[in-house]
N, C-alpha and C. Protein backbone atom coordinates (compact mmCIF):
# COMPACT_ATOMS: atom_id res chain seq x y z
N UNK A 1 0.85 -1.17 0.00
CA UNK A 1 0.00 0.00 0.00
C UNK A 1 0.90 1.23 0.00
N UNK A 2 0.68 2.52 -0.86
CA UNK A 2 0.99 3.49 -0.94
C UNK A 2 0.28 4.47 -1.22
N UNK A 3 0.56 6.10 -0.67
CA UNK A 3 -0.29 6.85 -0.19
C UNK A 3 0.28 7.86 -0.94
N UNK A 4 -0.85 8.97 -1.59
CA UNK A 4 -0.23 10.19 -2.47
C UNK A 4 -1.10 11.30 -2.07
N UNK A 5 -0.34 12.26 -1.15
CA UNK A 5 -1.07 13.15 -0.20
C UNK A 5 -1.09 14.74 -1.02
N UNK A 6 -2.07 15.26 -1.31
CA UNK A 6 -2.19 16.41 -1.93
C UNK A 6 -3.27 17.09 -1.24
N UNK A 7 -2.58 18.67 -0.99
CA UNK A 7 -3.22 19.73 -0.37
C UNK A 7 -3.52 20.87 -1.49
N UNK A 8 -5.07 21.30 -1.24
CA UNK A 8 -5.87 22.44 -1.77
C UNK A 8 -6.48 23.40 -1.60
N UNK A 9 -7.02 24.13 -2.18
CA UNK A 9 -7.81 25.15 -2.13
C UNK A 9 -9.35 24.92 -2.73
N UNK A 10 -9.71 24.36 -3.11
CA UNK A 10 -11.03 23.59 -4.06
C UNK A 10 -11.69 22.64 -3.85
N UNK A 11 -12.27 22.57 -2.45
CA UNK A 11 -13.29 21.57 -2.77
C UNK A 11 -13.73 21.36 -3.91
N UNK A 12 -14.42 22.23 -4.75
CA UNK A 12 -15.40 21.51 -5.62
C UNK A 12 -14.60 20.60 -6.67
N UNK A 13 -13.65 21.34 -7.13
CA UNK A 13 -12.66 20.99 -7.78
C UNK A 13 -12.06 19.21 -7.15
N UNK A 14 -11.85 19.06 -6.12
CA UNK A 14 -11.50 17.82 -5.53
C UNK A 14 -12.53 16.73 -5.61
N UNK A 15 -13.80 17.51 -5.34
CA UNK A 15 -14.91 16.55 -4.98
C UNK A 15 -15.48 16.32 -6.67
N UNK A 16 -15.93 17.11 -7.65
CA UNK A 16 -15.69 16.55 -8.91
C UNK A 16 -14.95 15.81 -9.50
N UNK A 17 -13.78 15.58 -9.33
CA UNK A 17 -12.43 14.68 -9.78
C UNK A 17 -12.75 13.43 -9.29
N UNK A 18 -13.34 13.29 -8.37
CA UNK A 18 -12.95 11.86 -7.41
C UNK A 18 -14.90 11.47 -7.89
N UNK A 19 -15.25 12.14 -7.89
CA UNK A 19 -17.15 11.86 -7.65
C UNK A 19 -17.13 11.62 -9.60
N UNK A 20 -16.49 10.86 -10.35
CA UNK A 20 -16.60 11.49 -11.54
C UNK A 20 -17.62 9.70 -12.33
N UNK A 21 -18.43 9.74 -12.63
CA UNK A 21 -19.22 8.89 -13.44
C UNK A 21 -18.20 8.00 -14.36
N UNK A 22 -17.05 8.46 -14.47
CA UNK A 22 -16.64 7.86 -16.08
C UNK A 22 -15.49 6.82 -14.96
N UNK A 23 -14.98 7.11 -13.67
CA UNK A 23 -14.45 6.39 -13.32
C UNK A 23 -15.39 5.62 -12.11
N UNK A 24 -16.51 5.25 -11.95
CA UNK A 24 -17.55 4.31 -11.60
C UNK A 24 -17.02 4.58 -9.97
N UNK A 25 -17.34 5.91 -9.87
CA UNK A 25 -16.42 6.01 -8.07
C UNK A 25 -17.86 4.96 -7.54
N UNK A 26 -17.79 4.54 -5.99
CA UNK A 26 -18.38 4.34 -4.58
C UNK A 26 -18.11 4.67 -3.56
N UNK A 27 -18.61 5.62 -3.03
CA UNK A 27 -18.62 5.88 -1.64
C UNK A 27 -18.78 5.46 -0.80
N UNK A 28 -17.54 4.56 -0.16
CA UNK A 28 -17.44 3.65 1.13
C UNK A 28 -17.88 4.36 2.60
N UNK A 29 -17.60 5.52 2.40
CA UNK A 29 -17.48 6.16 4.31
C UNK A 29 -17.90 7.38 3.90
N UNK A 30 -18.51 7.90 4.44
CA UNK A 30 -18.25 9.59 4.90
C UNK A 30 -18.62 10.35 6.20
N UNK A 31 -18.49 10.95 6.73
CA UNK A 31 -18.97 11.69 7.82
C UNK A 31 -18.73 13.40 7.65
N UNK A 32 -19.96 13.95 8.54
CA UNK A 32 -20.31 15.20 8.60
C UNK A 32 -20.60 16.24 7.16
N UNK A 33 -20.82 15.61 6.38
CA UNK A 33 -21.47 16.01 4.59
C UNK A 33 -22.54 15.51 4.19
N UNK A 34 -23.23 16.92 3.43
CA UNK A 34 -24.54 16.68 3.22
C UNK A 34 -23.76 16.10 1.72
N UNK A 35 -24.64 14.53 1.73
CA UNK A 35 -24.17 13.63 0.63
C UNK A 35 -24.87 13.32 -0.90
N UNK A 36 -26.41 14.65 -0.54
CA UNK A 36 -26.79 14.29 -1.23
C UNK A 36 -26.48 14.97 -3.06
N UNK A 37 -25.46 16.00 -3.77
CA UNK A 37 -25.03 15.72 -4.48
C UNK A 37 -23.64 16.35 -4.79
N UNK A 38 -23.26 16.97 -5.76
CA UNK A 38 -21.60 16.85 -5.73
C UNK A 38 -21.43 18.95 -5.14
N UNK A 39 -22.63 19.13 -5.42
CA UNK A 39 -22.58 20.71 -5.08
C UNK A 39 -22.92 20.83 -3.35
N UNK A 40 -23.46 20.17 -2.52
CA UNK A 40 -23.91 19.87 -1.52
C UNK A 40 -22.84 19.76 -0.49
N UNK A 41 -21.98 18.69 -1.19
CA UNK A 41 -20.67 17.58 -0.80
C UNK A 41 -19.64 19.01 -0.66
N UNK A 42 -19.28 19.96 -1.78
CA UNK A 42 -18.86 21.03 -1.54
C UNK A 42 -19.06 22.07 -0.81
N UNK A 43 -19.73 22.67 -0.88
CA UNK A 43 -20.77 23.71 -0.07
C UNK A 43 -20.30 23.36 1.45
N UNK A 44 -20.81 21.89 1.94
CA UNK A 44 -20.30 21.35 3.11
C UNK A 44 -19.25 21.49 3.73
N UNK A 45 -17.98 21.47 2.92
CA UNK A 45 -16.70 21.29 3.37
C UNK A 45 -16.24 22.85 3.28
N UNK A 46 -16.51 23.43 2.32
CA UNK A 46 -16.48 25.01 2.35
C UNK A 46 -17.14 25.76 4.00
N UNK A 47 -18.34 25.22 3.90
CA UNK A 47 -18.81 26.35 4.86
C UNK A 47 -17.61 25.95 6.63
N UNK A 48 -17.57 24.50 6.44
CA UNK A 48 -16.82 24.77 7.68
C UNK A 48 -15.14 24.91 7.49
N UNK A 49 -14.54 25.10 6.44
CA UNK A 49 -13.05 25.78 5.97
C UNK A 49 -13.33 27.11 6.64
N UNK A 50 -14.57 27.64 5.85
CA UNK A 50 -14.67 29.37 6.59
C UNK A 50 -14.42 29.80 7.95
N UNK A 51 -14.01 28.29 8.80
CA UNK A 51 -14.59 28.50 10.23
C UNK A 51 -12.96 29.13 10.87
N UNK A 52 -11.92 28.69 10.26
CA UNK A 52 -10.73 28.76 10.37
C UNK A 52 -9.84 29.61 8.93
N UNK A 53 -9.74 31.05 8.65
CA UNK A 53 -9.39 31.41 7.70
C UNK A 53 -8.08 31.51 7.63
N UNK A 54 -7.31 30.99 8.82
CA UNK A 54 -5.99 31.05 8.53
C UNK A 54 -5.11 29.80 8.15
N UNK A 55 -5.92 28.80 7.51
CA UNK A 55 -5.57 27.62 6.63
C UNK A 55 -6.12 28.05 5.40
N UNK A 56 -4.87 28.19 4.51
CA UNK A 56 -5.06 28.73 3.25
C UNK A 56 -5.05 27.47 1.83
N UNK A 57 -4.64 26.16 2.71
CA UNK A 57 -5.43 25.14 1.92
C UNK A 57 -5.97 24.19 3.09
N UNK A 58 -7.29 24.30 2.63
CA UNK A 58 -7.91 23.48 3.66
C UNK A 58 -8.38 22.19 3.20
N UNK A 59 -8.20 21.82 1.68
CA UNK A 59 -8.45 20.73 1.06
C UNK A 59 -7.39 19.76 1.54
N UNK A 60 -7.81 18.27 2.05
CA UNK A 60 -7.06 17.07 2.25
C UNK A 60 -7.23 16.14 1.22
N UNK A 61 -6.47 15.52 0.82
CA UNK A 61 -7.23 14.44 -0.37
C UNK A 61 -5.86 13.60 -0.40
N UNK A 62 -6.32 12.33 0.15
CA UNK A 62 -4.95 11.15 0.03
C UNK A 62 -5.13 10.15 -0.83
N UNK A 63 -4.48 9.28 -1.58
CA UNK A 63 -4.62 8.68 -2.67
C UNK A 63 -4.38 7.22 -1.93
N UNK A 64 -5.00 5.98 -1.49
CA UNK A 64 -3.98 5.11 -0.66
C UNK A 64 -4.45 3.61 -2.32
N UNK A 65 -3.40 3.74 -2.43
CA UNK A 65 -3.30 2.37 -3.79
C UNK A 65 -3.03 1.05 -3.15
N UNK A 66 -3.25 -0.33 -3.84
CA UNK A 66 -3.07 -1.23 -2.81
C UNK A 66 -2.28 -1.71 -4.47
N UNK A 67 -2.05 -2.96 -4.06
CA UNK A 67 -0.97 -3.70 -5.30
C UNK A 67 -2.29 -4.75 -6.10
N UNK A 68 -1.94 -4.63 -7.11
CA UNK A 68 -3.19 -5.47 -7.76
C UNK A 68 -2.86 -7.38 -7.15
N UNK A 69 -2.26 -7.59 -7.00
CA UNK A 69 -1.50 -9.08 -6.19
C UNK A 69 -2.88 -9.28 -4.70
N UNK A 70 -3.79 -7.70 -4.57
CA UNK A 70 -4.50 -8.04 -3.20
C UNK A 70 -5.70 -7.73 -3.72
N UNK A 71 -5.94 -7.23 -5.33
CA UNK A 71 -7.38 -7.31 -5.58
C UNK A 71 -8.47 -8.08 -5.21
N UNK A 72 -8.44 -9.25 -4.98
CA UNK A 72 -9.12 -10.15 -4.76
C UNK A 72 -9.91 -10.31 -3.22
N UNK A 73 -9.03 -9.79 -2.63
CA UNK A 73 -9.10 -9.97 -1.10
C UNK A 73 -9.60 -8.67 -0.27
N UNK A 74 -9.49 -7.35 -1.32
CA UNK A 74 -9.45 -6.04 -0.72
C UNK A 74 -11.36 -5.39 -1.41
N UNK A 75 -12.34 -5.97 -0.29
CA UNK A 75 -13.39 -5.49 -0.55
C UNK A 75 -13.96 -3.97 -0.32
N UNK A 76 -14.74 -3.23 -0.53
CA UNK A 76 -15.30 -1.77 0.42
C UNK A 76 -14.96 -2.05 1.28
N UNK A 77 -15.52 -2.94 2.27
CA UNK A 77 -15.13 -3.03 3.61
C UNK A 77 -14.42 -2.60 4.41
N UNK A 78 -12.97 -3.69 3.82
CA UNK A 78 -11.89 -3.66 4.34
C UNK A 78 -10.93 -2.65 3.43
N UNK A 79 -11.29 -2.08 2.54
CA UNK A 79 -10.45 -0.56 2.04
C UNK A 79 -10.73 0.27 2.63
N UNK A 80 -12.13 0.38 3.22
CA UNK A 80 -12.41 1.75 4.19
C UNK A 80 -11.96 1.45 5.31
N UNK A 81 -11.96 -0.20 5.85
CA UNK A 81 -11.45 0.16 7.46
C UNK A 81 -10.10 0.57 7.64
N UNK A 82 -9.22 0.05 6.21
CA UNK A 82 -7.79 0.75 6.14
C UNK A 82 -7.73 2.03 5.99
N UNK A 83 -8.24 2.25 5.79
CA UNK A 83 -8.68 3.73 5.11
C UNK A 83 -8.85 4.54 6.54
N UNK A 84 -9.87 3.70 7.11
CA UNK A 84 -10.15 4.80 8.20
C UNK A 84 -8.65 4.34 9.61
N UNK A 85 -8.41 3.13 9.67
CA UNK A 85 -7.37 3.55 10.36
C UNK A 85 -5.95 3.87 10.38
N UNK A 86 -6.10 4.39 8.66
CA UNK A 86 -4.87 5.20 8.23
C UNK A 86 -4.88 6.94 8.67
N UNK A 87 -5.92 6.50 8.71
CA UNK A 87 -6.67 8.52 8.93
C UNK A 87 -6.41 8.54 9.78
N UNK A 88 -6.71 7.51 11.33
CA UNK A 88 -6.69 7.97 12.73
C UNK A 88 -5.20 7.77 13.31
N UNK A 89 -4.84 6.68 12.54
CA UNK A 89 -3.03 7.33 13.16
C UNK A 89 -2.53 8.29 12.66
N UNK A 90 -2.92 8.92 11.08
CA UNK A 90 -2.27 10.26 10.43
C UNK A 90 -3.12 11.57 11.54
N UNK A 91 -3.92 11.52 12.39
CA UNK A 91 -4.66 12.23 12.93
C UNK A 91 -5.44 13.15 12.45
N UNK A 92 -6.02 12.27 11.25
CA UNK A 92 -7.27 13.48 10.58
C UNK A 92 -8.57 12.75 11.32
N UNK A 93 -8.93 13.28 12.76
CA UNK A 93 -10.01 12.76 13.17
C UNK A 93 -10.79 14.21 13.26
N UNK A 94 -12.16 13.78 13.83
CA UNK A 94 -13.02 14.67 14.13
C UNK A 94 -12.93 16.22 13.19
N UNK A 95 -13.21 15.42 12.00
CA UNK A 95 -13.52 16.25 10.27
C UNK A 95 -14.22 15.81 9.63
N UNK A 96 -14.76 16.69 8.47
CA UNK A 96 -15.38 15.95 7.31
C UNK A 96 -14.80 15.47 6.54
N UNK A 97 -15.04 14.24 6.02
CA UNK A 97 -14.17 13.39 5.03
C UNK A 97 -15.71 12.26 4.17
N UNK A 98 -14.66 12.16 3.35
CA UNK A 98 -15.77 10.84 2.43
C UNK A 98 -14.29 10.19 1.88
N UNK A 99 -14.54 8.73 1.81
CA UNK A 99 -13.42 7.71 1.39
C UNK A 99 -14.48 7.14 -0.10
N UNK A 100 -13.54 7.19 -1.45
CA UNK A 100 -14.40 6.49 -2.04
C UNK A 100 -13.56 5.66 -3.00
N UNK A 101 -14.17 4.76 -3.59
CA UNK A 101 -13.24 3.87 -4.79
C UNK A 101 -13.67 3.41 -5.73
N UNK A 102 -12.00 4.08 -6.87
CA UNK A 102 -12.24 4.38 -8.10
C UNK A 102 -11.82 2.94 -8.89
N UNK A 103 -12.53 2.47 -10.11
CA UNK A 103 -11.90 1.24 -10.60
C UNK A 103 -11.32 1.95 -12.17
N UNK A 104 -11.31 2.99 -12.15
CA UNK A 104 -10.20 3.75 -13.51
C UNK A 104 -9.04 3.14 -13.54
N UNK A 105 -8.22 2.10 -13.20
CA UNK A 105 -6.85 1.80 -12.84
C UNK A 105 -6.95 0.33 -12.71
N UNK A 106 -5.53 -0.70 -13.15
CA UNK A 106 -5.48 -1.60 -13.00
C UNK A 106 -5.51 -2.16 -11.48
N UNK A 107 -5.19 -1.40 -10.69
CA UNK A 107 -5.03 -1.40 -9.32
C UNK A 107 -5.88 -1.14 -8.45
N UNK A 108 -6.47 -1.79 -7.26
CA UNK A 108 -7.26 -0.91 -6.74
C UNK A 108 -6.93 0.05 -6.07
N UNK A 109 -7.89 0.92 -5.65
CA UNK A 109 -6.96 2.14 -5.04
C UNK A 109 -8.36 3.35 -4.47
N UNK A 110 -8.24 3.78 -3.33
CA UNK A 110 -8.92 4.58 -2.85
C UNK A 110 -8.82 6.07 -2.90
N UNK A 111 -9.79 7.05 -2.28
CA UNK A 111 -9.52 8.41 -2.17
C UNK A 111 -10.19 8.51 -0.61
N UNK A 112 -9.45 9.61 -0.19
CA UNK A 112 -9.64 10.03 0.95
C UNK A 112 -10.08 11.55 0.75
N UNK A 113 -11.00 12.31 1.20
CA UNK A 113 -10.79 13.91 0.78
C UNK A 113 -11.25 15.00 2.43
N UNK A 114 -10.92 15.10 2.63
CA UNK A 114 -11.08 15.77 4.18
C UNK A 114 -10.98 17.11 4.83
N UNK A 115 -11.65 17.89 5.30
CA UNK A 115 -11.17 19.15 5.38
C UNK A 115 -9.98 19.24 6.74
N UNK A 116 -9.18 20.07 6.65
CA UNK A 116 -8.27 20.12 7.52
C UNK A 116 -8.24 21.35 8.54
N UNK A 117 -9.79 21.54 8.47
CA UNK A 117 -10.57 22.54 9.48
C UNK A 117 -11.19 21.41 9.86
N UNK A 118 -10.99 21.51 11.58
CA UNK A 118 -11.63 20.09 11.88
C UNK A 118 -12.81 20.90 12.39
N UNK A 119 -14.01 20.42 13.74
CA UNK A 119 -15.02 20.17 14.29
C UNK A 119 -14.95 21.57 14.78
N UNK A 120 -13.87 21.78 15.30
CA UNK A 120 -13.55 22.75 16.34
C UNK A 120 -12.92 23.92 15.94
N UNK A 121 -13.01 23.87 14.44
CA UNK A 121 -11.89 25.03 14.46
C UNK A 121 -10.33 24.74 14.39
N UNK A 122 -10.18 23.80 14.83
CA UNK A 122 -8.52 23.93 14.79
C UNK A 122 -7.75 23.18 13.15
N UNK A 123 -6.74 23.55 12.90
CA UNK A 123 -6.08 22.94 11.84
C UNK A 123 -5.28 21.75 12.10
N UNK A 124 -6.12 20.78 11.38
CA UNK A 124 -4.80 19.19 11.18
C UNK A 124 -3.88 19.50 10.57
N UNK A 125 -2.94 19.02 11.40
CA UNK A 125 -1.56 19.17 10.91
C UNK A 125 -1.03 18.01 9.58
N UNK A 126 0.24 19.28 8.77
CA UNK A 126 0.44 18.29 7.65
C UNK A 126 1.79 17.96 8.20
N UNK A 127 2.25 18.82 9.30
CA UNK A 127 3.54 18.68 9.42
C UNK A 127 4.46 16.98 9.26
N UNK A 128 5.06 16.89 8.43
CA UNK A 128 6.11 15.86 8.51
C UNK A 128 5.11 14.63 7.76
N UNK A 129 3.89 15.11 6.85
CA UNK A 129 3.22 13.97 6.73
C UNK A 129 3.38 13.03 5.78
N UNK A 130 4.30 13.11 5.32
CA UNK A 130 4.89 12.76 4.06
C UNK A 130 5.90 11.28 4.53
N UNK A 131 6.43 11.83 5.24
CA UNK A 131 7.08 10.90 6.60
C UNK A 131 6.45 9.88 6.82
N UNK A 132 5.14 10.90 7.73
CA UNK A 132 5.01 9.30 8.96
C UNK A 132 3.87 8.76 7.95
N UNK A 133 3.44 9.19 7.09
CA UNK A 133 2.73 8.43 6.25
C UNK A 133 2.91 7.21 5.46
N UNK A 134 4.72 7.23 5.08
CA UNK A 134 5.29 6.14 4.67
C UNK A 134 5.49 5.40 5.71
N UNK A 135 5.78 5.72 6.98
CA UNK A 135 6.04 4.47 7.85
C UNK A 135 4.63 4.07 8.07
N UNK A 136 3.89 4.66 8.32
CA UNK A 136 2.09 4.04 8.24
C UNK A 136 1.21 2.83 7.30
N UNK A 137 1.81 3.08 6.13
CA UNK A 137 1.50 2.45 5.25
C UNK A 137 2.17 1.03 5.01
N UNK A 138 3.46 1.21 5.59
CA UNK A 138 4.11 -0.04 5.53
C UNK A 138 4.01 -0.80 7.08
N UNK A 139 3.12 0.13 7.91
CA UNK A 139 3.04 -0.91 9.41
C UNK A 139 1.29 -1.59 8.76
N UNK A 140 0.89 -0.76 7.99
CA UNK A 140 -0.91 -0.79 7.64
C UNK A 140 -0.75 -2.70 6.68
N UNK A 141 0.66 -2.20 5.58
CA UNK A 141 0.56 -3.31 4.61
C UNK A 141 0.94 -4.66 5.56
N UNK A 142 1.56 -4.43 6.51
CA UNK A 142 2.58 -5.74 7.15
C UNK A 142 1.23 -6.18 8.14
N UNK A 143 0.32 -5.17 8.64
CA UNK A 143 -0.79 -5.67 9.73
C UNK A 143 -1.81 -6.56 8.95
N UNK A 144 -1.70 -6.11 7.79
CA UNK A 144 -3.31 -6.71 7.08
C UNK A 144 -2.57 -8.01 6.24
N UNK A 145 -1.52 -7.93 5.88
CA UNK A 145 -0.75 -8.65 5.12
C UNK A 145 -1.07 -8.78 3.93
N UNK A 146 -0.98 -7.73 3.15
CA UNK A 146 -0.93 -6.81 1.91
C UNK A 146 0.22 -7.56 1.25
N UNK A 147 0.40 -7.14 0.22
CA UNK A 147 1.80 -7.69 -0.97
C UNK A 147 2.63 -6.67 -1.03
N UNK A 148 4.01 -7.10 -0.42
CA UNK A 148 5.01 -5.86 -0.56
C UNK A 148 5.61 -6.15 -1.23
N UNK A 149 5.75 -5.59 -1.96
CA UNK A 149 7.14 -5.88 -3.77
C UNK A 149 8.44 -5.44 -2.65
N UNK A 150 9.06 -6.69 -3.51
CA UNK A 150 10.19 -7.20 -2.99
C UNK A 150 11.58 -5.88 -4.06
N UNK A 151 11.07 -5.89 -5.38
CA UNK A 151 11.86 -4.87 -5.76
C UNK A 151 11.36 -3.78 -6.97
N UNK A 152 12.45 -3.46 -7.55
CA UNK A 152 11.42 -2.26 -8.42
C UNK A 152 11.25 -2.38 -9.82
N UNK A 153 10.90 -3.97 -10.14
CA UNK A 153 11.08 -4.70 -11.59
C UNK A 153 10.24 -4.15 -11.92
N UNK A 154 8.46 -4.05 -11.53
CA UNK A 154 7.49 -3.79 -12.13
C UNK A 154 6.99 -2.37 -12.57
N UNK A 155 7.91 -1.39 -11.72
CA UNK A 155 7.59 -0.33 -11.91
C UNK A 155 7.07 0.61 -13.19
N UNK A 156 6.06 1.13 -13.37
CA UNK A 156 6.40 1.86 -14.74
C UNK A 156 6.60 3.06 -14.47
N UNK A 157 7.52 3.10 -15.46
CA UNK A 157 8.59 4.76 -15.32
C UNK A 157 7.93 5.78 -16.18
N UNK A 158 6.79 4.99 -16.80
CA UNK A 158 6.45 6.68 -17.65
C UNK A 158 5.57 7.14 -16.84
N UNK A 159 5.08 6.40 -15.73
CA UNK A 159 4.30 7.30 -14.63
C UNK A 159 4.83 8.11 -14.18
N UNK A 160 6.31 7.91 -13.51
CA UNK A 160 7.33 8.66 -13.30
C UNK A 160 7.37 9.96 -13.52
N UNK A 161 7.25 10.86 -12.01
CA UNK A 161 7.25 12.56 -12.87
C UNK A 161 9.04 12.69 -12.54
């Protein structure tokens, strides 16, 4: 499992990308969003960004990919419960978030999108998240017993930025 963490300014912009028909999203989880459509889903996460104006990106959105070697085994279920207890050791708790999954890709692979204005007003921290996110992911793959590539044969490099 690997995680691709990007910070914004755009809900709507985030929540269109990920909510998109042509890649057959599902919405495994969400909390504190009115769910009922993609302008709603925005609006939501906006009005409580406003609550804290001194986070100048308040968009969260994590990418967590699993290895196609665990397709088989990796239902909604159990992508959201990774999902969600990837969130609570990264400490994006008590926020709005929706987890959903896209089958655009040979791989399966989730979205996370979250505001980083939490409940209260205060800002989740990104500090160092880049970090402990890689050690997270590899305590997340070794707990569930995920497929860890052994080396970097398969890689494709024209993904490669």
């Amino acid at each position: 499992m690997m995680a691709k963490i990007v910070k914004g300014s755009d809900f709507k912009g985030a929540v269109d990308y990920i909510i998109d028909k042509k890649k057959d999203t599902q919405i495994v989880a969400s909390e504190g969003l009115f769910m009922e459509n993609l302008e709603t889903i925005a609006m939501s996460f906006n009005a409580q960004s406003r609550m804290n104006d001194k986070v100048t990106k308040p968009v969260g959105h994590i990418a967590l990919s699993f290895s196609k070697e665990d397709e088989l085994r990796l239902t909604n279920r159990i992508m959201a419960g990774i999902a969600l207890e990837y969130m609570e050791r990264m400490g994006i708790k008590n926020t709005q978030f929706f987890i959903a999954q896209h089958f655009d890709k040979e791989h399966p692979h989730i979205h996370i999108v979250y505001n980083r204005v939490d409940n209260n007003r205060k800002t989740i921290t990104d500090s160092n998240d880049r970090f402990r996110s890689e050690k997270i992911c590899k305590e997340l793959t070794q707990k569930y017993g995920l497929y860890f590539a052994t080396g970097k044969e398969n890689v494709k490099e024209h993904r490669l930025k």
